[in-house]
Protein backbone atom coordinates (compact mmCIF):
# COMPACT_ATOMS: atom_id res chain seq x y z
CA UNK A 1 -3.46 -20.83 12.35
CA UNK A 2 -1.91 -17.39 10.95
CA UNK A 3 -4.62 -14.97 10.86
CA UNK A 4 -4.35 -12.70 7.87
CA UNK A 5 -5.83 -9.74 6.48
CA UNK A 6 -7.05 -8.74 3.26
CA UNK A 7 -5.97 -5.09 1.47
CA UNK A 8 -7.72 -3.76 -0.95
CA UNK A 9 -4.85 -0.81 -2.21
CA UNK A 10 -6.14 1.91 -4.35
CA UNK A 11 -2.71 3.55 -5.92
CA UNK A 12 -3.23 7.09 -7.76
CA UNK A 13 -0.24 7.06 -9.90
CA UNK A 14 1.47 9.48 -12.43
CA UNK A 15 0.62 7.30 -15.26
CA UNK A 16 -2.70 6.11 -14.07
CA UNK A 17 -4.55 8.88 -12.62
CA UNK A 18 -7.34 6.63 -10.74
CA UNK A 19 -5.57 2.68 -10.30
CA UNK A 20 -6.75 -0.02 -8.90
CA UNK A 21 -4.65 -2.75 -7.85
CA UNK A 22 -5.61 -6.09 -7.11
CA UNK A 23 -6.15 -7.28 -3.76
CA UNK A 24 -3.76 -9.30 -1.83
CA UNK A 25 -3.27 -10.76 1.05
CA UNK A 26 -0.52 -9.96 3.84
CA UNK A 27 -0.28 -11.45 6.68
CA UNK A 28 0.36 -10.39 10.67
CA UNK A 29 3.96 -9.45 11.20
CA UNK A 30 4.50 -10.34 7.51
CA UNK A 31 5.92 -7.48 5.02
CA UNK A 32 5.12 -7.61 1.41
CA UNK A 33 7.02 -5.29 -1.40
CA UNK A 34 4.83 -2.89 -3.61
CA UNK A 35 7.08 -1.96 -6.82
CA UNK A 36 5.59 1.14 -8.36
CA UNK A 37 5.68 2.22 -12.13
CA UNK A 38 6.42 6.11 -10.99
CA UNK A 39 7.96 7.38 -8.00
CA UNK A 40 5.69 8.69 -4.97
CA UNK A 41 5.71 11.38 -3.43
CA UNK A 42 3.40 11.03 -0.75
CA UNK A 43 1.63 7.71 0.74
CA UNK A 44 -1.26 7.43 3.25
CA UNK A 45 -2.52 3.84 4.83
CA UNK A 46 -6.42 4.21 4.85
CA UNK A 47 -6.32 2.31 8.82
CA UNK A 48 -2.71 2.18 10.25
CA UNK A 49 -4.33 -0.34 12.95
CA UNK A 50 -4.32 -2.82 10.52
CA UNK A 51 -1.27 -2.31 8.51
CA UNK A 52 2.01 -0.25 8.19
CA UNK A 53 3.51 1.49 4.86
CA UNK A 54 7.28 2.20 4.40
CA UNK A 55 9.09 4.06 1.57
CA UNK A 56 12.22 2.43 0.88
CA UNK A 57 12.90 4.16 -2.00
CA UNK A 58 10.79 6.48 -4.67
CA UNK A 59 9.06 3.21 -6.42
CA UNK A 60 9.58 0.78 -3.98
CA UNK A 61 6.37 0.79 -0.69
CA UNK A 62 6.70 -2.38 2.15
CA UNK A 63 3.44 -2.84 3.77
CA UNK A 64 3.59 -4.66 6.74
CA UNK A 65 0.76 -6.61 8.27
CA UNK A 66 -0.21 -5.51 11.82
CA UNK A 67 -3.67 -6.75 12.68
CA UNK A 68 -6.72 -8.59 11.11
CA UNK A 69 -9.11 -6.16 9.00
CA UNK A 70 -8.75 -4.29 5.08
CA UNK A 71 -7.66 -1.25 4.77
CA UNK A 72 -6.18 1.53 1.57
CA UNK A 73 -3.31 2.50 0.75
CA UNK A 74 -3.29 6.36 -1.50
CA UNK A 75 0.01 7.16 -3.40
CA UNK A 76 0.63 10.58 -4.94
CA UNK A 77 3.15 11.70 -7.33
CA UNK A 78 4.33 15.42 -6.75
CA UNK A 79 1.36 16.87 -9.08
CA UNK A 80 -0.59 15.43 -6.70
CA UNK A 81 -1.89 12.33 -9.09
């Protein structure tokens, strides 16, 4: 059985000063792509124990899945939305 986690991301985006997105599911040593709508500037995981965040480019986050639990994920433009 794959154990999986659950994320619950809150992104604070330019256009969307307080976004929620929907929860999804990733699982361990699994990496799903987050495709943003505006380009971050900085990004914080809420509990790096249970997953990993990676900028590959300005709008474009892979979170990887590195234990069971939930965890956040914050994104910031550069005015700090």
């Amino acid at each position: 059985m794959t154990k999986k986690f659950f994320a619950a991301f809150a992104l604070s985006l330019a256009l969307a000063p307080a976004a929620m997105a929907d929860t999804f599911t990733v699982g361990v040593d699994q990496t799903v792509t987050l495709k943003l709508s505006s380009p971050a500037n900085s990004v914080v995981i809420g509990n790096a124990t249970v997953a990993d965040v990676s900028v590959y480019d300005s709008n474009t986050l892979l979170i990887t899945g590195k234990a069971f639990g939930s965890t956040n994920l914050v994104v910031l433009d550069r005015a700090g939305r």
